[in-house]
PDB file of N, CA and C in Angstrom:
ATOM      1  N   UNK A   1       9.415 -54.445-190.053  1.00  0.00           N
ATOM      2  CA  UNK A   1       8.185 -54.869-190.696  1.00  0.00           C
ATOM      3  C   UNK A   1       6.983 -54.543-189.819  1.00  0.00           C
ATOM      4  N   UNK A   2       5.765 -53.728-190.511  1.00  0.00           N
ATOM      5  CA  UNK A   2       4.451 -53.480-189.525  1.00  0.00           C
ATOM      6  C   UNK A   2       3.631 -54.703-189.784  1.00  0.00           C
ATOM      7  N   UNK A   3       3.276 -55.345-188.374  1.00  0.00           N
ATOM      8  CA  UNK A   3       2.941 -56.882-188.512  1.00  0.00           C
ATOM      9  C   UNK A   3       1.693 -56.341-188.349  1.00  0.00           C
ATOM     10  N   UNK A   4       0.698 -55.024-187.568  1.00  0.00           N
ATOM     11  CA  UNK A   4      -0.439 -54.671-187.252  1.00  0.00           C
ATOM     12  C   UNK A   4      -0.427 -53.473-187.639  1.00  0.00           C
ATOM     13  N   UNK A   5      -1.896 -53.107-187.431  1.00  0.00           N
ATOM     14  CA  UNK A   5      -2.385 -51.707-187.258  1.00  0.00           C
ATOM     15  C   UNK A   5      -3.544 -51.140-186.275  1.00  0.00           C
ATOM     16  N   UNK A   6      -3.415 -50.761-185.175  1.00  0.00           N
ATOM     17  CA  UNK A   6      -4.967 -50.881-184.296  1.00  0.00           C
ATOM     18  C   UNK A   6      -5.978 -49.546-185.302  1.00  0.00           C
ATOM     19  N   UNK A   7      -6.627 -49.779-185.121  1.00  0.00           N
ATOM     20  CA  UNK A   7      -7.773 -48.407-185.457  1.00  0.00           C
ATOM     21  C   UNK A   7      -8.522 -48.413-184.676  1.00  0.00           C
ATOM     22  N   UNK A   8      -8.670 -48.962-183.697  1.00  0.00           N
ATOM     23  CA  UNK A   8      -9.819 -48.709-182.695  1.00  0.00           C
ATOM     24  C   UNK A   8      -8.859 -49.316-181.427  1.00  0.00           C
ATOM     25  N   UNK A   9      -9.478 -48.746-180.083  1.00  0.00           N
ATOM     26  CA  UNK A   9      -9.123 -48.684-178.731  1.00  0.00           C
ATOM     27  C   UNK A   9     -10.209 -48.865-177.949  1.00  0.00           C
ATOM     28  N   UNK A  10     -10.688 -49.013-176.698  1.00  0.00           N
ATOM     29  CA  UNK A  10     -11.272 -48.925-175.916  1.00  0.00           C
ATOM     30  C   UNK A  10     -10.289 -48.073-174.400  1.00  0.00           C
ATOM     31  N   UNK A  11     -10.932 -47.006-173.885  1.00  0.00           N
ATOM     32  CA  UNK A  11     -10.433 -45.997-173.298  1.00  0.00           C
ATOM     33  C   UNK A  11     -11.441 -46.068-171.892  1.00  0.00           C
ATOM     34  N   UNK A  12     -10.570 -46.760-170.938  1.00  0.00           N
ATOM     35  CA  UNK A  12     -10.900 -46.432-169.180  1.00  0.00           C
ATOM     36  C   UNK A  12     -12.297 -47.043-169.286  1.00  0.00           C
ATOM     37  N   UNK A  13     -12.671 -48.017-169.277  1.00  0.00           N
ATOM     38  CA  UNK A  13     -13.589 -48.555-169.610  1.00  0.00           C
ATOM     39  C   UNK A  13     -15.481 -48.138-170.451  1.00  0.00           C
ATOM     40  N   UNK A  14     -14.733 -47.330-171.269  1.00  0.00           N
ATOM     41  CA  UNK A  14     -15.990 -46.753-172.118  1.00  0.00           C
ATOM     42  C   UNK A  14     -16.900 -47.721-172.810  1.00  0.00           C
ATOM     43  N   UNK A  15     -17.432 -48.261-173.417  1.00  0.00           N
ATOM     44  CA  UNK A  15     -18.784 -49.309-173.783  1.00  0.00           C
ATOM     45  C   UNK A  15     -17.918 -49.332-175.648  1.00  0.00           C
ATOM     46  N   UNK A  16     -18.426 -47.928-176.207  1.00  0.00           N
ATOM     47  CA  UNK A  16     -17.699 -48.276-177.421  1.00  0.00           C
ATOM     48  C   UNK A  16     -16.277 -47.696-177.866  1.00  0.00           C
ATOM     49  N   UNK A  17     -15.957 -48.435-178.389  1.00  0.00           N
ATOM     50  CA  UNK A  17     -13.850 -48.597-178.981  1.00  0.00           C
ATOM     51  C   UNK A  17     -13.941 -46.894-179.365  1.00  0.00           C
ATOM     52  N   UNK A  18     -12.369 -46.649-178.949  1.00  0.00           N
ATOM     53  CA  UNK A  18     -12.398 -45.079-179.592  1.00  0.00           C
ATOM     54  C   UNK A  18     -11.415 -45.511-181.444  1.00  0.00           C
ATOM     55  N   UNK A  19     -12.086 -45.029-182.338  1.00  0.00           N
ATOM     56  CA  UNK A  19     -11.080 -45.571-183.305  1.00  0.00           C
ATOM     57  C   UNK A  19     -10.284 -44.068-183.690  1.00  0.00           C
ATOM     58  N   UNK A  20      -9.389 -45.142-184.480  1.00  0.00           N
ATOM     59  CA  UNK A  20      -7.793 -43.878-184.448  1.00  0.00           C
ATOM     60  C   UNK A  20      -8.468 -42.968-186.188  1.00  0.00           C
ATOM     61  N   UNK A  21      -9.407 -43.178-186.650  1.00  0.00           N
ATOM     62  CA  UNK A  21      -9.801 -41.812-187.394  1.00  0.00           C
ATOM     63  C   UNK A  21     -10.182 -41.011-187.168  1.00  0.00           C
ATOM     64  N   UNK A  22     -11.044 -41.482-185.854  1.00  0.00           N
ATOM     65  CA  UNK A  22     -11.850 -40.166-185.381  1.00  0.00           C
ATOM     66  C   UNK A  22     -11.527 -38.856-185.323  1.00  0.00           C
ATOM     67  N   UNK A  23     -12.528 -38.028-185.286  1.00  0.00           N
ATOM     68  CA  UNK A  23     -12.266 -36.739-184.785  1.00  0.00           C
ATOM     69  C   UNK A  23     -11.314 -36.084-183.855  1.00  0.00           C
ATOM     70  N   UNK A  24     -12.560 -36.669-182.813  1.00  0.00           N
ATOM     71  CA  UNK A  24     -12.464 -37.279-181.095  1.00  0.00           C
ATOM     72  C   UNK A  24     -10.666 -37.629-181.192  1.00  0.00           C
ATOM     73  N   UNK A  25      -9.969 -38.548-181.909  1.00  0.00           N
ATOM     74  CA  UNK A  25      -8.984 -39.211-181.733  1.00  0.00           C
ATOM     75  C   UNK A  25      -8.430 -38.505-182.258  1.00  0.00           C
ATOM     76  N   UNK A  26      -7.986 -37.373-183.696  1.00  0.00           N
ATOM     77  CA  UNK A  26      -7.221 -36.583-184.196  1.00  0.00           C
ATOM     78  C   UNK A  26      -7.079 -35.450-183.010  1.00  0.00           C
ATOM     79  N   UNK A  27      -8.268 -34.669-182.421  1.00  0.00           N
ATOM     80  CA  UNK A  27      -7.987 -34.122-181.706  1.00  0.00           C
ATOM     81  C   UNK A  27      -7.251 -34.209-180.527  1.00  0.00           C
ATOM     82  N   UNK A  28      -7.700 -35.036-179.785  1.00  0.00           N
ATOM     83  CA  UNK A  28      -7.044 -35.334-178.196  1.00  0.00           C
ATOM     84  C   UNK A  28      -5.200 -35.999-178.709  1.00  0.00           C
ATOM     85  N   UNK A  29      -5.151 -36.301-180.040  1.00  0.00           N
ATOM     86  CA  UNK A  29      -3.543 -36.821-180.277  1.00  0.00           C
ATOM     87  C   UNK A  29      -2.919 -35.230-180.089  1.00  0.00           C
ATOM     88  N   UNK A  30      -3.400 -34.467-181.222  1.00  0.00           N
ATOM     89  CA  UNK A  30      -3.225 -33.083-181.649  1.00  0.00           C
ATOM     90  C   UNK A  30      -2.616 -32.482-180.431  1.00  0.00           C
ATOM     91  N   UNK A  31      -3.478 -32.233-179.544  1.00  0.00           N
ATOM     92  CA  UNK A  31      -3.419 -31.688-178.410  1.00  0.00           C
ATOM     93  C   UNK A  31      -2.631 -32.118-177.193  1.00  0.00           C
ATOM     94  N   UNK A  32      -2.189 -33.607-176.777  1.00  0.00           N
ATOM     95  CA  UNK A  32      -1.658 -34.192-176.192  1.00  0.00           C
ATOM     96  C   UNK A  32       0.085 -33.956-176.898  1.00  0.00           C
ATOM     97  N   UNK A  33       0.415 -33.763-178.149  1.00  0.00           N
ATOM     98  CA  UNK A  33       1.624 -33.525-178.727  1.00  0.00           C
ATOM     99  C   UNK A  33       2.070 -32.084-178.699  1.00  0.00           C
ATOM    100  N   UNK A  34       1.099 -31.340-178.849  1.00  0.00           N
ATOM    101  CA  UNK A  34       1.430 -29.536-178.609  1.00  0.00           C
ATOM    102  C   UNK A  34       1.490 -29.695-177.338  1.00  0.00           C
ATOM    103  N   UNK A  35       1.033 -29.982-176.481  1.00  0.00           N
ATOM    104  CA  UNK A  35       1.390 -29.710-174.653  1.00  0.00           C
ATOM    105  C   UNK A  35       2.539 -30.855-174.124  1.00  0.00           C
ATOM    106  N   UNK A  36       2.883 -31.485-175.042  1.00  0.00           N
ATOM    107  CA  UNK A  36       4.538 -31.937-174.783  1.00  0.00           C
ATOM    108  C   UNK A  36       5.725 -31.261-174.342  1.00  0.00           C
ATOM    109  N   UNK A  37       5.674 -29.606-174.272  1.00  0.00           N
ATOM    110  CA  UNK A  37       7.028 -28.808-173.260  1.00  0.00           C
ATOM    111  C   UNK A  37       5.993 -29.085-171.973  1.00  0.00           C
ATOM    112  N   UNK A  38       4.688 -28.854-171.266  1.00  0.00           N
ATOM    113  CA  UNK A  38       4.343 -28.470-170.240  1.00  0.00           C
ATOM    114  C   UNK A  38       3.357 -29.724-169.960  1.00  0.00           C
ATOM    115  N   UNK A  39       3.464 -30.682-170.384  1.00  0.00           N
ATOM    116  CA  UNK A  39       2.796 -32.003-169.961  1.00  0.00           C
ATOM    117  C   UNK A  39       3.170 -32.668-168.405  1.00  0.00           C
ATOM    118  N   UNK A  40       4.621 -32.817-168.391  1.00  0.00           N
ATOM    119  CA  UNK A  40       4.665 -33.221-167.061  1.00  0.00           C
ATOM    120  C   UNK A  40       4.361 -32.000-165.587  1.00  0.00           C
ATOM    121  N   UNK A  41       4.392 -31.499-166.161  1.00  0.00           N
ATOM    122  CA  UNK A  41       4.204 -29.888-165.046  1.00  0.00           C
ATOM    123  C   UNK A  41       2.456 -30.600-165.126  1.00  0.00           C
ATOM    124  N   UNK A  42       1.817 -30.255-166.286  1.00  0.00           N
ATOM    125  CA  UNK A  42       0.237 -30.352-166.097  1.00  0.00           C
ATOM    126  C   UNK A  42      -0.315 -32.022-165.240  1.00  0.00           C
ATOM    127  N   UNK A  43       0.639 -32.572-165.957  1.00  0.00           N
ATOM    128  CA  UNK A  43       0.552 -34.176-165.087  1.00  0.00           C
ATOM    129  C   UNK A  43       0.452 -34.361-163.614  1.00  0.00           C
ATOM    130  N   UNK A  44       1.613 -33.636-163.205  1.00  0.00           N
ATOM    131  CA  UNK A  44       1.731 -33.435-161.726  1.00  0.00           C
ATOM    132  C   UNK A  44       0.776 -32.823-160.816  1.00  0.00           C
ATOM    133  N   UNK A  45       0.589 -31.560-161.339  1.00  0.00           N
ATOM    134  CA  UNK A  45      -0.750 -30.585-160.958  1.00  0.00           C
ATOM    135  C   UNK A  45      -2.104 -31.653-160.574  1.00  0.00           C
ATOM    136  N   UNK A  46      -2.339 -32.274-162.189  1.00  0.00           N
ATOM    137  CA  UNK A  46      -3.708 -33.329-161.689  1.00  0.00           C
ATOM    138  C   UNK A  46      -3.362 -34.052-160.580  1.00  0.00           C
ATOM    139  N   UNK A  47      -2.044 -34.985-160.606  1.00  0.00           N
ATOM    140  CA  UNK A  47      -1.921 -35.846-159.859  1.00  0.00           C
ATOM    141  C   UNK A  47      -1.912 -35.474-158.189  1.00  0.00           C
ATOM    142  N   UNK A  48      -1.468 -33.738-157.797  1.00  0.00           N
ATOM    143  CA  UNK A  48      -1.681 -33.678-156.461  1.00  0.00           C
ATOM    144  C   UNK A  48      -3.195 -33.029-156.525  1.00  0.00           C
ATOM    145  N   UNK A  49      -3.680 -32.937-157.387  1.00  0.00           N
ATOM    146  CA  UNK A  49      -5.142 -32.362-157.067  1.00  0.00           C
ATOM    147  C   UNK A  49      -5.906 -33.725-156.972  1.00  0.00           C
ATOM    148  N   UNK A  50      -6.001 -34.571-157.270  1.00  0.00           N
ATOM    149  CA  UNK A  50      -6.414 -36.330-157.224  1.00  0.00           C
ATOM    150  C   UNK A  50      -6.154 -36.785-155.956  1.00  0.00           C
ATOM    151  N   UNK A  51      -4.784 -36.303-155.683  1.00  0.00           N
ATOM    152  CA  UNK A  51      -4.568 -36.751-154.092  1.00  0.00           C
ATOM    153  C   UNK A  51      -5.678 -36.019-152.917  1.00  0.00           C
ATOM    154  N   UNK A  52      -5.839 -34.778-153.109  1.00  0.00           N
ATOM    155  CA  UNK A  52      -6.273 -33.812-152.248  1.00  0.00           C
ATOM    156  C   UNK A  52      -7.963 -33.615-152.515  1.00  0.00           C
ATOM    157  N   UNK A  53      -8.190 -34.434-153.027  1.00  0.00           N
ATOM    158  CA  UNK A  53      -9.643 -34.610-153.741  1.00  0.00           C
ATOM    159  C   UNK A  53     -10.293 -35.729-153.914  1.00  0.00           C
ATOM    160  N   UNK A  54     -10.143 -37.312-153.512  1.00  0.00           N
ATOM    161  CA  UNK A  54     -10.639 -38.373-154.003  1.00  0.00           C
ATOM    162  C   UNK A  54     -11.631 -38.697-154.170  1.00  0.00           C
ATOM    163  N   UNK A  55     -11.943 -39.469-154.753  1.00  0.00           N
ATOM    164  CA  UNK A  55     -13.283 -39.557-155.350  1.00  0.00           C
ATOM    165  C   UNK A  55     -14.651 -40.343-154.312  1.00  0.00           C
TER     166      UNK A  55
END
């Protein structure tokens, strides 16, 4: 049974909610699911460039 549904998010502390119709939100899903063979390869990459770079 679906007891909810979110349509909106708030993302890394942005001011306004990202909602799940958006554009913005179709795209970055879109794109986050096609780079599912090479996501953890790209994951890693950021994560030692974050190390070697802090903010």
């Amino acid at each position: 049974d679906i007891i909810a549904k979110a349509v909106a998010f708030y993302r890394k502390g942005h001011a306004q909610p990202l909602r799940t119709d958006s554009r913005t939100w179709r795209y970055y899903s879109r794109l986050w699911v096609a780079l599912q063979p090479v996501r953890r390869i790209l994951l890693g990459l950021y994560r030692r460039w974050r190390a070697l770079c802090p903010a």
